[in-house]
N, C-alpha and C. Protein backbone atom coordinates (compact mmCIF):
# COMPACT_ATOMS: atom_id res chain seq x y z
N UNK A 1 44.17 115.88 112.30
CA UNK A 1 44.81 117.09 111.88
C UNK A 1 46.18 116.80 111.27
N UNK A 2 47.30 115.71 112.13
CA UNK A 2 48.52 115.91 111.52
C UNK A 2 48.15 114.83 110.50
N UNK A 3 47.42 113.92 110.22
CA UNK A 3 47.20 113.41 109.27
C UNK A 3 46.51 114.11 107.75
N UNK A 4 45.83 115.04 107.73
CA UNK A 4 45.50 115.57 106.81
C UNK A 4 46.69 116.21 106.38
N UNK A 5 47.42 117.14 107.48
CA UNK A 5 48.67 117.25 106.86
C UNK A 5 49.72 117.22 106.21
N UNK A 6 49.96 116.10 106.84
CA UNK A 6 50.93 114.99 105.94
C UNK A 6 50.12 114.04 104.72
N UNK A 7 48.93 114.31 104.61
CA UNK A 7 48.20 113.68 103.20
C UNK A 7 48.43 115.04 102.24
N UNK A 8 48.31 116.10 102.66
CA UNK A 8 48.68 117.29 101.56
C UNK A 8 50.06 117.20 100.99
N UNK A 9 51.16 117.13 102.06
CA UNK A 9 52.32 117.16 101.52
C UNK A 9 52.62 116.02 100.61
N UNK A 10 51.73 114.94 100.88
CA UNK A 10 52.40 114.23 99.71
C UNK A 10 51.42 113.73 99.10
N UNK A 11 50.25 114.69 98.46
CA UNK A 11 49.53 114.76 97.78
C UNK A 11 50.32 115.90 96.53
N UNK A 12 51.17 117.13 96.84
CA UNK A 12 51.80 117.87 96.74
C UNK A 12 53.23 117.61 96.02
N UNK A 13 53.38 116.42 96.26
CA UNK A 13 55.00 115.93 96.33
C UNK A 13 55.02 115.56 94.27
N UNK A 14 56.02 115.66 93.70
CA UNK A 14 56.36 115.57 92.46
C UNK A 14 55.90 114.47 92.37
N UNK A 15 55.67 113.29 90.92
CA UNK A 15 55.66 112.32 90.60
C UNK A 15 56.90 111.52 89.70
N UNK A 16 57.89 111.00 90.18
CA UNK A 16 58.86 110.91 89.20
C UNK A 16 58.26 108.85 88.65
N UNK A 17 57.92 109.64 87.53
CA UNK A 17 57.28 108.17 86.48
C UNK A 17 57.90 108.11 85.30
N UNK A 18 58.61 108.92 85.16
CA UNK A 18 59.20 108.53 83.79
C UNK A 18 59.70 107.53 83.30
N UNK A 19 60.67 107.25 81.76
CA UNK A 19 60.98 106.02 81.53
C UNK A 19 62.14 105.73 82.09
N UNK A 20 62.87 106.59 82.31
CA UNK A 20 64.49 106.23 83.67
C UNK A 20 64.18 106.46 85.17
N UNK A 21 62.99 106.70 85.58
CA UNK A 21 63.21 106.17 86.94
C UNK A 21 63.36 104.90 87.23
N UNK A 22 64.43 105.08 88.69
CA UNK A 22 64.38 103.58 89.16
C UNK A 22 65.67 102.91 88.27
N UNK A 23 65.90 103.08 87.52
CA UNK A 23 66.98 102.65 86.45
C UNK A 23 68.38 102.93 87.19
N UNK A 24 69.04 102.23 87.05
CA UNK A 24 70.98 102.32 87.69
C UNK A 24 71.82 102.39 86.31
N UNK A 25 72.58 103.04 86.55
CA UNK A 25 73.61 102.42 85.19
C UNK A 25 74.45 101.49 85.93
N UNK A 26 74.71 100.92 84.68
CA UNK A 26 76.00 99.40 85.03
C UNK A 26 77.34 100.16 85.44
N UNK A 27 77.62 101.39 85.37
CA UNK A 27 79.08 101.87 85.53
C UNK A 27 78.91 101.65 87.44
N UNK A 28 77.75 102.12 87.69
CA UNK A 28 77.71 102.10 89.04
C UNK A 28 77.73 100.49 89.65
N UNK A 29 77.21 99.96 89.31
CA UNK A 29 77.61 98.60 89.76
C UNK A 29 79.15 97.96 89.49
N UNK A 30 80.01 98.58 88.33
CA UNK A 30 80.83 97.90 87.93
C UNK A 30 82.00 98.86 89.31
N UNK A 31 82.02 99.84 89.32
CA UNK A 31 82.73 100.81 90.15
C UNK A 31 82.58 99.99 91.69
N UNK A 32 81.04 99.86 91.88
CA UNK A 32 80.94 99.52 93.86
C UNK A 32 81.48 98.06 93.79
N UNK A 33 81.83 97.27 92.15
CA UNK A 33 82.52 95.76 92.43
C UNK A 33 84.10 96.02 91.96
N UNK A 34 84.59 96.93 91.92
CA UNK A 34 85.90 97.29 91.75
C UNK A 34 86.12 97.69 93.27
N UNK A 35 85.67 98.70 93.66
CA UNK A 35 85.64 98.88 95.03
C UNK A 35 85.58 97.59 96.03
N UNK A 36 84.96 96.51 95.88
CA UNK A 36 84.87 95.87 96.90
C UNK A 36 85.84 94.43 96.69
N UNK A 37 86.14 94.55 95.51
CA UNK A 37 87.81 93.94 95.27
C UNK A 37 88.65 94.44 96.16
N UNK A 38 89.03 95.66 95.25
CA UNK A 38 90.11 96.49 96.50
C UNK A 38 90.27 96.44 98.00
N UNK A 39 89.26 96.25 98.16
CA UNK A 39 89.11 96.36 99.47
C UNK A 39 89.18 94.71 100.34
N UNK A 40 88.83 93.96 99.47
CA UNK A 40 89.36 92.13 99.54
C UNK A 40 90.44 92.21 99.86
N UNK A 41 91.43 92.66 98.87
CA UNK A 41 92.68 92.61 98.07
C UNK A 41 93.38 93.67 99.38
N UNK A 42 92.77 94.65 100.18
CA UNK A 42 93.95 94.95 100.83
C UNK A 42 93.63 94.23 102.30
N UNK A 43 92.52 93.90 102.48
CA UNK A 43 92.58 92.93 103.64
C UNK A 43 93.40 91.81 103.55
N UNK A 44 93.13 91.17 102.72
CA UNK A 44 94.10 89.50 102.34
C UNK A 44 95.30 90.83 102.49
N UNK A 45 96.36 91.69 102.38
CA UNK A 45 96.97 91.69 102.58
C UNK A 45 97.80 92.53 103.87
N UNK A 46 96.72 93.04 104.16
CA UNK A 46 97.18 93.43 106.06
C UNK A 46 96.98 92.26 106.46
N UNK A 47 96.47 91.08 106.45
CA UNK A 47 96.04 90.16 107.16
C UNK A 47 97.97 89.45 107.09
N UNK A 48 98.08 89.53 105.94
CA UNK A 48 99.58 88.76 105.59
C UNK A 48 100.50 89.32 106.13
N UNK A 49 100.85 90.20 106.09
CA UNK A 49 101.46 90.98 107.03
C UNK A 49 101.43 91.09 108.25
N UNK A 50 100.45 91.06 108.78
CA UNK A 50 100.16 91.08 110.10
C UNK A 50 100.63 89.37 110.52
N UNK A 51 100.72 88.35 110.00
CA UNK A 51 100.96 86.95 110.27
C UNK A 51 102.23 87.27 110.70
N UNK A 52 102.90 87.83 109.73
CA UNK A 52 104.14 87.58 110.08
C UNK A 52 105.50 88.30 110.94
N UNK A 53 104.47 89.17 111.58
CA UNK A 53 104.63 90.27 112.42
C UNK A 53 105.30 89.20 114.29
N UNK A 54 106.08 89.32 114.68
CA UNK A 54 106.73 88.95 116.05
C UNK A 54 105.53 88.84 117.52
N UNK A 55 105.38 88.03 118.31
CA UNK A 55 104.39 87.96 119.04
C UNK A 55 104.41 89.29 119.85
N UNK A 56 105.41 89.87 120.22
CA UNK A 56 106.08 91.21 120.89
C UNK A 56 106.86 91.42 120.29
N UNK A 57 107.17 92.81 120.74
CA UNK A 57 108.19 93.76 120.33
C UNK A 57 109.20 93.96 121.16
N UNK A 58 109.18 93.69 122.19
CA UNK A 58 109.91 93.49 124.07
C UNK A 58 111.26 92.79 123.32
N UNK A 59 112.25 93.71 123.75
CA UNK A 59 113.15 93.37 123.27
C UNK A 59 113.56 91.68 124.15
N UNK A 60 115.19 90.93 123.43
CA UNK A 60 115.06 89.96 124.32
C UNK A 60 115.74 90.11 125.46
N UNK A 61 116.98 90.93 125.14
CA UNK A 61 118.02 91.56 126.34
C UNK A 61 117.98 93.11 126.40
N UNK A 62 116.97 93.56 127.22
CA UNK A 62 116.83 94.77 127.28
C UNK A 62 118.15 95.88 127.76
N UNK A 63 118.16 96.96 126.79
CA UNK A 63 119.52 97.56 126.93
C UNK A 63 118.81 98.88 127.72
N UNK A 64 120.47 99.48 127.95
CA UNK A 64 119.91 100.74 129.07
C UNK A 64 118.89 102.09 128.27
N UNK A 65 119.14 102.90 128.88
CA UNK A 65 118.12 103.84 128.66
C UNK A 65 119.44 104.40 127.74
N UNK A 66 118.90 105.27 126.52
CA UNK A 66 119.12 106.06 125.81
C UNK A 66 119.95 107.19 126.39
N UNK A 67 119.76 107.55 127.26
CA UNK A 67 119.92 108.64 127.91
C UNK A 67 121.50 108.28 128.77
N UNK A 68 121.74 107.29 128.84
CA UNK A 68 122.53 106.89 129.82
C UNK A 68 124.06 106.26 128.78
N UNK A 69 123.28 105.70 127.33
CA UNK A 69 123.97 105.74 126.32
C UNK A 69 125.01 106.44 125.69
N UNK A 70 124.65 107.71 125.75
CA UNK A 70 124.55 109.47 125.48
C UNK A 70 125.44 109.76 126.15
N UNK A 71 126.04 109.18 127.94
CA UNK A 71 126.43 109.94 129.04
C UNK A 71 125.69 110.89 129.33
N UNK A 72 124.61 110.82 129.05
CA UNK A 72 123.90 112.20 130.02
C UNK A 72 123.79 112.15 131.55
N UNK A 73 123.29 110.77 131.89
CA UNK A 73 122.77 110.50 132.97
C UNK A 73 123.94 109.43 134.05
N UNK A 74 125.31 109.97 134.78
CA UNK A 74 126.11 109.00 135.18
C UNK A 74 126.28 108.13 134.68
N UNK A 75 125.79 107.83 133.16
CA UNK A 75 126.99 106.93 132.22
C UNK A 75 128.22 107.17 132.81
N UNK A 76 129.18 105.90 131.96
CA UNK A 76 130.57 105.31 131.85
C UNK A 76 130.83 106.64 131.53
N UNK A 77 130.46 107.33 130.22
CA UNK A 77 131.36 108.50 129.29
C UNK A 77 131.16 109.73 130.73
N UNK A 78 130.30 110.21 131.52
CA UNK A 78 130.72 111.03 132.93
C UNK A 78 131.40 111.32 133.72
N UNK A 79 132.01 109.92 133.93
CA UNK A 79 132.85 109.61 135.34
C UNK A 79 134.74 109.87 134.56
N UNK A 80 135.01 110.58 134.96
CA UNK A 80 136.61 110.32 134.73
C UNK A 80 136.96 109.15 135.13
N UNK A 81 137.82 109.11 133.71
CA UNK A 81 139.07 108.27 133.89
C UNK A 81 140.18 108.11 134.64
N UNK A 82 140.78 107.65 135.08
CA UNK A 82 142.60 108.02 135.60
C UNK A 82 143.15 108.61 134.85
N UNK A 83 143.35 108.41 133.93
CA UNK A 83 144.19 109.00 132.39
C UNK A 83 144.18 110.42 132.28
N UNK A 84 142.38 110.29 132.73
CA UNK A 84 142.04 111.94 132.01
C UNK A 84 142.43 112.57 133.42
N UNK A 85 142.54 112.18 134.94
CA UNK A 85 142.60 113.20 135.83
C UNK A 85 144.01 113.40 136.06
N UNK A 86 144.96 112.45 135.95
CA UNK A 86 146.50 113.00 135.57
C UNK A 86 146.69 114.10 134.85
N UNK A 87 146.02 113.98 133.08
CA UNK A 87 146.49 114.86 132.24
C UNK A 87 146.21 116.72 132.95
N UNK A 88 144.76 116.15 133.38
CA UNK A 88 144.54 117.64 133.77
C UNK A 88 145.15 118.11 135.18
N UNK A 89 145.82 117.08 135.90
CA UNK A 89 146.66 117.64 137.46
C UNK A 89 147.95 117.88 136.50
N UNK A 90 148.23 117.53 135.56
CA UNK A 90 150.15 117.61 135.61
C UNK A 90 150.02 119.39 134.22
């Protein structure tokens, strides 16, 4: 049964015989070998780049937090000075 079936449908099915079936144009070949240059051409050059890229990023003398930089966080710039607690007693 599903075999007769499927013998109708593609008993049914178009015939493409003409004289350009099957035929490519050369633009299409010349385009998918332009394409696959490019695509050489940017590997060879992430690859180069990437060589010369640092084994880490870890700094070598790690500095404080940002935040502490700033005086936000009991930084140096927080804490009074002597200087400054005179000016404001006298």
């Amino acid at each position: 049964m599903i075999t007769t079936f499927a013998m109708t449908l593609l008993a049914d099915a178009p015939r493409q015989s003409g004289p350009d079936f099957g035929k490519a144009s050369p633009a299409g070949l010349v385009v998918t070998l332009l394409l696959l240059i490019a695509v050489v051409a940017l590997v060879w050059s992430m690859n180069k780049h990437l060589r010369r890229l640092p084994e880490s990023f870890d700094p070598e003398h790690p500095e404080p937090d940002q935040a502490v930089d700033d005086g936000t966080v009991g930084g140096v710039d927080s804490v009074e000075t002597e200087a400054e607690s005179k000016s404001k007693d006298a």
